[in-house]
N, C-alpha and C. Protein backbone atom coordinates (compact mmCIF):
# COMPACT_ATOMS: atom_id res chain seq x y z
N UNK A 1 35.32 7.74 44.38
CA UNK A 1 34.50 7.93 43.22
C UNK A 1 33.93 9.35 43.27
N UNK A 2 34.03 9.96 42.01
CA UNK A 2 33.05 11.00 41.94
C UNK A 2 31.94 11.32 42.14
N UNK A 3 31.32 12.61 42.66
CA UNK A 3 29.56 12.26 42.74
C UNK A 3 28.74 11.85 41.78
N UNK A 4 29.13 12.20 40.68
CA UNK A 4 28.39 11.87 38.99
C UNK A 4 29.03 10.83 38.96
N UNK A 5 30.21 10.14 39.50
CA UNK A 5 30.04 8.61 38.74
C UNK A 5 28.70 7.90 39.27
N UNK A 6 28.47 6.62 38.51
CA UNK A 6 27.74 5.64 39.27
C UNK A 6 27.97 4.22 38.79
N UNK A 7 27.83 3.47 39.67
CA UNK A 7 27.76 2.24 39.60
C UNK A 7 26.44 1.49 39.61
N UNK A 8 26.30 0.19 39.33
CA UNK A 8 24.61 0.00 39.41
C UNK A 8 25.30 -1.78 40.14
N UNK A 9 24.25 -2.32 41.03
CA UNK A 9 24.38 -3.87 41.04
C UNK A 9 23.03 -4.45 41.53
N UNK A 10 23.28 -5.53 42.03
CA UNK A 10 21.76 -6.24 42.47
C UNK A 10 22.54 -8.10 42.82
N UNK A 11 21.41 -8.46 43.51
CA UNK A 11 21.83 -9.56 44.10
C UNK A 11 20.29 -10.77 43.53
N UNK A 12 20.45 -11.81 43.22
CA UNK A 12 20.03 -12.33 42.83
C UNK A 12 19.63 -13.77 44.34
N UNK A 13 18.68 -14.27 44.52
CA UNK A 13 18.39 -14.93 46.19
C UNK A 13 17.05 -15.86 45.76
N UNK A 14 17.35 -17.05 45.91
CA UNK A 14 16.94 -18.23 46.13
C UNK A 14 15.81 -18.10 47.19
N UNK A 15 14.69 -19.11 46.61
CA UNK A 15 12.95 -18.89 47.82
C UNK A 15 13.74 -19.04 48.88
N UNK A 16 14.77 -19.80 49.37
CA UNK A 16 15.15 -19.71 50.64
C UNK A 16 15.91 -18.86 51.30
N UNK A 17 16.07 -17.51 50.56
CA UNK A 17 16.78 -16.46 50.56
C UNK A 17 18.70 -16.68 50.50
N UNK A 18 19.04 -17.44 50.39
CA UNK A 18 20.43 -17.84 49.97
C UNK A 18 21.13 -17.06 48.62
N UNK A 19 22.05 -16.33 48.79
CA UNK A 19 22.17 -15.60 47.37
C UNK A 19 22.88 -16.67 46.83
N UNK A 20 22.68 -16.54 45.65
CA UNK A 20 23.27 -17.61 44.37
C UNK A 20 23.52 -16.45 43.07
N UNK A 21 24.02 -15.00 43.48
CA UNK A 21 24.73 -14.66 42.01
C UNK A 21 24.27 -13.19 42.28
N UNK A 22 25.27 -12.30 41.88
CA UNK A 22 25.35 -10.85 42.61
C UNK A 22 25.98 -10.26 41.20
N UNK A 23 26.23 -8.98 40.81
CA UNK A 23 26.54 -8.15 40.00
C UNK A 23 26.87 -6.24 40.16
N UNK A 24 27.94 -5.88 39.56
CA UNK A 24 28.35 -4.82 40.14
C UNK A 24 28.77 -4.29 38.57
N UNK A 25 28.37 -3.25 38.30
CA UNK A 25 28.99 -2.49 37.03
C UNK A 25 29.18 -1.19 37.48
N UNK A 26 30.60 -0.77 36.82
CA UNK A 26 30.96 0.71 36.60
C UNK A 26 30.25 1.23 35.80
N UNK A 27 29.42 2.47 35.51
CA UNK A 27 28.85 2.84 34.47
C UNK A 27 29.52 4.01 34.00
N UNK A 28 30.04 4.69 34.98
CA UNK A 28 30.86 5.95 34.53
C UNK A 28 29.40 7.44 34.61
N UNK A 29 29.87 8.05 34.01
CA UNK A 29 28.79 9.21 34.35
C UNK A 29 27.41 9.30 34.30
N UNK A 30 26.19 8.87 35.01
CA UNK A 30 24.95 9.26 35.38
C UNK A 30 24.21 9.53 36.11
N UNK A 31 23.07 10.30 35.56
CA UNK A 31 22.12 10.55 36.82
C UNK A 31 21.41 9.42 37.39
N UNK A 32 20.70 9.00 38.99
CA UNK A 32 20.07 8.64 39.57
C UNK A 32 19.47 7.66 39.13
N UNK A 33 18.46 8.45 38.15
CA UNK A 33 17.53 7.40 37.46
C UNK A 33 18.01 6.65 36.51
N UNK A 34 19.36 7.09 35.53
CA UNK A 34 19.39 6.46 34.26
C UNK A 34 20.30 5.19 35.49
N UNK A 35 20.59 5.56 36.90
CA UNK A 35 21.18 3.96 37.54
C UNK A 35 20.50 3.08 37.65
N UNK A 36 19.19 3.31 38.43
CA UNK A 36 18.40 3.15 38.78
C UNK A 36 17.72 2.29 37.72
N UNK A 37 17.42 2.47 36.49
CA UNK A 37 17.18 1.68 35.38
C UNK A 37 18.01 0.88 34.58
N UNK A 38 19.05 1.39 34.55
CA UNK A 38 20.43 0.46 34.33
C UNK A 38 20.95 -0.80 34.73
N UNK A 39 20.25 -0.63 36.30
CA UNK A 39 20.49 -1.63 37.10
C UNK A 39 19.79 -2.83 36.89
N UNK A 40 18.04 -2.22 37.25
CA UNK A 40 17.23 -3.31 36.88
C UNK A 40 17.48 -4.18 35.39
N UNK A 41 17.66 -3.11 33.78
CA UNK A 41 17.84 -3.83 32.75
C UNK A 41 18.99 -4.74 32.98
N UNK A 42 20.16 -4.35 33.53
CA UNK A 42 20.99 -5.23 33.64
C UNK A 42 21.01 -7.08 34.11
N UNK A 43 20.30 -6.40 35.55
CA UNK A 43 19.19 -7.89 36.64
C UNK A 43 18.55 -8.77 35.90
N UNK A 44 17.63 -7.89 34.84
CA UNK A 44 16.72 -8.56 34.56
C UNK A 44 17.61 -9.34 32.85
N UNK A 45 18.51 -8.65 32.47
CA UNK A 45 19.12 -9.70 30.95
C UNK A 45 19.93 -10.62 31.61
N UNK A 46 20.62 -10.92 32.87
CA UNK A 46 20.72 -11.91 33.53
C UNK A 46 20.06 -12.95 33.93
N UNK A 47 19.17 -12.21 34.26
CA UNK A 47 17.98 -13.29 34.75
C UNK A 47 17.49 -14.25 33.70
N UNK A 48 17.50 -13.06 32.26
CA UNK A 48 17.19 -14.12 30.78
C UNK A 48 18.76 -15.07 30.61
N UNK A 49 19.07 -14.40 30.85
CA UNK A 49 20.50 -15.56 30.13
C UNK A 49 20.86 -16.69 31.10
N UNK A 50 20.03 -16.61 32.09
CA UNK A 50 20.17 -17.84 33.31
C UNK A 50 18.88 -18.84 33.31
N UNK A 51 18.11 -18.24 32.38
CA UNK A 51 16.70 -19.05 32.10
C UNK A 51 15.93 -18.76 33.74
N UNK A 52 15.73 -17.36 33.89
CA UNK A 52 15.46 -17.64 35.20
C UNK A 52 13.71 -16.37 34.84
N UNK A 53 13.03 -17.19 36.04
CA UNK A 53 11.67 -16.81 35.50
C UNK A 53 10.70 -16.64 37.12
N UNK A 54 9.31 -15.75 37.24
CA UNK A 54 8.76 -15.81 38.40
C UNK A 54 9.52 -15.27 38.98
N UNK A 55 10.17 -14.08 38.67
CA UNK A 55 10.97 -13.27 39.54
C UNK A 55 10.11 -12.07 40.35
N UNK A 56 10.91 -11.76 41.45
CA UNK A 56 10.28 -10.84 42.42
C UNK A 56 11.47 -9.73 42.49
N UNK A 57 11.61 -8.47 42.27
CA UNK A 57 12.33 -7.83 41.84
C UNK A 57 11.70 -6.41 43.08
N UNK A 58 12.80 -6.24 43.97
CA UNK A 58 12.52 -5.02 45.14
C UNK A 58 13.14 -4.07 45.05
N UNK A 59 12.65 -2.64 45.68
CA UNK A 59 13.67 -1.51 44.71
C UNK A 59 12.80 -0.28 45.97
N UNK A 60 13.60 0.17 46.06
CA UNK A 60 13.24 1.81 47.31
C UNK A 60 13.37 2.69 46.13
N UNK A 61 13.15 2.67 44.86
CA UNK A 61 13.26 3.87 44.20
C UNK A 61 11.94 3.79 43.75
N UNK A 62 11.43 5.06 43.88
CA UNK A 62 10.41 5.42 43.29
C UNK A 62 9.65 5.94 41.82
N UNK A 63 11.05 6.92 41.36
CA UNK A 63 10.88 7.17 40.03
C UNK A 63 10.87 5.69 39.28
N UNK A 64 12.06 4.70 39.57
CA UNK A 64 11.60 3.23 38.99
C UNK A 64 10.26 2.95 38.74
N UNK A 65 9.71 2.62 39.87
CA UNK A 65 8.52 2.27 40.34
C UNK A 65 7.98 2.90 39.21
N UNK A 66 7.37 4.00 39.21
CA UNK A 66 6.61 4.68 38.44
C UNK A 66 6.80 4.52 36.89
N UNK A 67 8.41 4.56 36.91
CA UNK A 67 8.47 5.05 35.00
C UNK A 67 8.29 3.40 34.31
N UNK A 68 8.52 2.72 35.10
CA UNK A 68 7.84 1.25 34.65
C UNK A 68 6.50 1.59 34.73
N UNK A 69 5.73 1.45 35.27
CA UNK A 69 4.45 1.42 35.90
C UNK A 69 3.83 2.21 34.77
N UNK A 70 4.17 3.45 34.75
CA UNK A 70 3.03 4.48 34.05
C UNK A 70 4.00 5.14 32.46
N UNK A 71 5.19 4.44 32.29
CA UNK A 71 6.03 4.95 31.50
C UNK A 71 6.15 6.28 31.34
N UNK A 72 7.44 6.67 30.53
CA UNK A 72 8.09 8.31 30.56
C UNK A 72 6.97 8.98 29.46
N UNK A 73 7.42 10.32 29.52
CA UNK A 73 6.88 10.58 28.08
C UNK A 73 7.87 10.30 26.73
N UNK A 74 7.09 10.10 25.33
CA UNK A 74 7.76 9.08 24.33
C UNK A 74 9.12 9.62 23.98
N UNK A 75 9.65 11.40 24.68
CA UNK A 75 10.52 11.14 23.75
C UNK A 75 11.47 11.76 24.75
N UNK A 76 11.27 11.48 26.44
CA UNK A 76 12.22 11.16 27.40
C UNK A 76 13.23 10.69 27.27
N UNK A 77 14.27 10.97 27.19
CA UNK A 77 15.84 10.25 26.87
C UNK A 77 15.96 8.53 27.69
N UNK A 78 15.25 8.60 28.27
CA UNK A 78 15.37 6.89 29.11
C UNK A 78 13.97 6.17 28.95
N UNK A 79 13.21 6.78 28.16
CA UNK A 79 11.90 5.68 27.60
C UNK A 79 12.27 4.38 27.10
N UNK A 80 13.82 4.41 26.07
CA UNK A 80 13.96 3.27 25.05
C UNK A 80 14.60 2.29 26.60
N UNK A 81 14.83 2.93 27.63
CA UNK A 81 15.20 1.37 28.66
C UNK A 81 14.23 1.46 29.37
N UNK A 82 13.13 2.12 29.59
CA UNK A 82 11.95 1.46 30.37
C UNK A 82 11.41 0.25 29.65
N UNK A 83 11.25 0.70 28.27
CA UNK A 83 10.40 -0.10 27.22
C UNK A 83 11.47 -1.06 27.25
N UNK A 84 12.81 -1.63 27.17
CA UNK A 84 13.33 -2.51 27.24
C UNK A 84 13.06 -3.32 28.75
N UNK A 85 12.99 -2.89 29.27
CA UNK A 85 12.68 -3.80 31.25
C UNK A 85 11.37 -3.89 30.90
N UNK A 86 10.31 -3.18 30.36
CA UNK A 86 8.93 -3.84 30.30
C UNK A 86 9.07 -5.00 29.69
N UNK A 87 9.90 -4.89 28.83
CA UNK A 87 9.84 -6.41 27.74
C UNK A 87 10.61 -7.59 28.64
N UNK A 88 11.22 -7.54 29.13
CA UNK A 88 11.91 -8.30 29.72
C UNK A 88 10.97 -8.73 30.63
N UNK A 89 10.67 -7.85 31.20
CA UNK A 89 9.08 -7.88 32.76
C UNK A 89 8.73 -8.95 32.17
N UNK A 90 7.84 -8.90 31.17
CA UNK A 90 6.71 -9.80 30.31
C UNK A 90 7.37 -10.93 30.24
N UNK A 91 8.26 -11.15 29.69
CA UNK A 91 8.89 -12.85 29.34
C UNK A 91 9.31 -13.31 30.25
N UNK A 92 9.84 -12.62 31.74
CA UNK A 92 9.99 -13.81 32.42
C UNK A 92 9.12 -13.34 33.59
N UNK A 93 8.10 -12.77 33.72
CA UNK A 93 7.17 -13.06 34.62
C UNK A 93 7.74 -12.52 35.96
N UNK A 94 7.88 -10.97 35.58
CA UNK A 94 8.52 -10.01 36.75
C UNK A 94 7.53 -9.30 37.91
N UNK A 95 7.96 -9.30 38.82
CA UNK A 95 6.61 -8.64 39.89
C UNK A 95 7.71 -7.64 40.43
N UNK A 96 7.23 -6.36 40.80
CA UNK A 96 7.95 -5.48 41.17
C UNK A 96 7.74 -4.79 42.07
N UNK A 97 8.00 -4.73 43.45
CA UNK A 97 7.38 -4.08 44.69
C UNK A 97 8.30 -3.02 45.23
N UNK A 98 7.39 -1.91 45.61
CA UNK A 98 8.71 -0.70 46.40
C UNK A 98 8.80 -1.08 47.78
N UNK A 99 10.12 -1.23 48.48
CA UNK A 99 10.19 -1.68 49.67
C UNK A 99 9.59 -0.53 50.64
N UNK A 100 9.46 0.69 49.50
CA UNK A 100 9.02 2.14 50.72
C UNK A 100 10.03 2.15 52.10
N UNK A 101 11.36 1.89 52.04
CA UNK A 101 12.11 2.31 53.19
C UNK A 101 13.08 3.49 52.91
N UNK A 102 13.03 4.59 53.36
CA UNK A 102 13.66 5.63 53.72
C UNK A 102 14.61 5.89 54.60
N UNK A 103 15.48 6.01 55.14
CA UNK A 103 16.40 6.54 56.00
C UNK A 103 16.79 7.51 55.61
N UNK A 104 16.83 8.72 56.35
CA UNK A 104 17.48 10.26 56.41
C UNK A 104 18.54 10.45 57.29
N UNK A 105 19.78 10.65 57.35
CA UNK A 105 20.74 11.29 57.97
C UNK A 105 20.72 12.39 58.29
N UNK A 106 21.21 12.63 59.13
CA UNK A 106 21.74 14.09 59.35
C UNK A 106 23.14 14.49 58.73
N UNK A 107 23.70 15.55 58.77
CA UNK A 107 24.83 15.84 58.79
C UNK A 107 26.51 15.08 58.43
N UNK A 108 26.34 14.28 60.45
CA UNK A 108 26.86 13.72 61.17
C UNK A 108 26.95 12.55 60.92
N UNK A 109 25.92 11.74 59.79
CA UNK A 109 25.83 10.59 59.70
C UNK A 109 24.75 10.08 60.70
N UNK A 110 23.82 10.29 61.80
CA UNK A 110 23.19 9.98 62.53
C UNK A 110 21.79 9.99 61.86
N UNK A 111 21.54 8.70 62.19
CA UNK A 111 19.98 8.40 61.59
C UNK A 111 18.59 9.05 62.03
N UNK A 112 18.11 9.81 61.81
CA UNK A 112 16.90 10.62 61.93
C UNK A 112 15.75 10.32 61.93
N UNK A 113 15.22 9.64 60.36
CA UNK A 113 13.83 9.22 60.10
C UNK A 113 14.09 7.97 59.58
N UNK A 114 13.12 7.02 59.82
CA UNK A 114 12.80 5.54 58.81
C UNK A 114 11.34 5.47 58.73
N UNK A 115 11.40 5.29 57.45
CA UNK A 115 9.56 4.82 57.49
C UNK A 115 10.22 3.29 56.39
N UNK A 116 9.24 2.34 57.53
CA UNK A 116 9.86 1.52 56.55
C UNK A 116 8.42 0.61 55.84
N UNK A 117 8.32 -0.45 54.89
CA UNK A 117 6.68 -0.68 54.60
C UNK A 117 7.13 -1.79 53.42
N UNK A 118 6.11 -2.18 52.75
CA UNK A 118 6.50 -3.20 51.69
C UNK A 118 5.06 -3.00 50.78
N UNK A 119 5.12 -2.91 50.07
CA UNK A 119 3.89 -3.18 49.24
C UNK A 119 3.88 -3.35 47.55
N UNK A 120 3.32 -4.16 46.93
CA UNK A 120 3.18 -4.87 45.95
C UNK A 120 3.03 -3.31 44.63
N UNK A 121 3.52 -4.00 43.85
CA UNK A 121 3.30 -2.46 42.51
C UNK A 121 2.45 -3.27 41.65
C-alpha cells in the first residue's frame, strides 16, 4: 500500500471481551485524521444498524479525542463527520476514552518509549 492510502477498521467486543464482529475498509487516499474519523463514523453506523447501544469506544488518537470533544472550526473540511459521530454519540449512548498509549520506534524497528494510561474523555 501506498503511504497516502488508508484503510480504517475497528473491532466490536462483548462485556466479556469476546469479539463478536470486526470491520476493515479501503478508503483509498487520506490524511490521518479524515481515517481516524472515518473509522469511528463507520463503528459507530454499525453499531446503529445492529441496534447496539452503551457503547465504550477506545482510540490512541488524539486529534479524535479532541475534534469530538471541542469540535473543528465550522468550516474545517471534516466538521460535517465530526457532527455526524456526535449524532450518532447521542443516540446510542457513546463514551469515548483515549487509551494514551504511545510507542516510538527507532529506525530499526526497536521499541524506545511507551507511556501507556487510560482515562475517561
Amino acid at each position: 500500500m501506498r503511504s497516502n492510502q488508508a484503510s480504517v477498521g475497528g473491532i466490536f467486543r462483548n462485556s466479556y471481551e469476546d469479539l463478536v464482529h470486526g470491520f476493515w475498509i479501503n478508503i483509498g487516499i487520506a490524511s490521518t485524521n479524515l481515517a481516524e474519523l472515518w473509522s469511528l463514523r463507520e463503528g459507530l453506523a454499525i453499531a446503529r444498524k445492529r441496534d447496539l447501544k452503551n457503547i465504550e469506544v477506545e482510540t490512541n488518537s488524539l486529534f479524535l479525542v479532541n475534534a469530538i470533544n471541542k469540535g473543528l472550526d465550522v468550516y474545517h473540511p471534516l466538521e460535517y463527520i465530526v457532527q455526524e459521530c456526535r449524532s450518532y454519540m447521542k443516540s446510542l449512548n457513546v463514551s469515548l476514552t483515549e487509551l494514551g498509549e504511545l510507542v516510538r520506534m527507532d529506525k530499526e524497528g526497536v521499541e524506545r518509549t511507551r507511556l501507556t494510561g487510560s482515562r475517561p474523555i
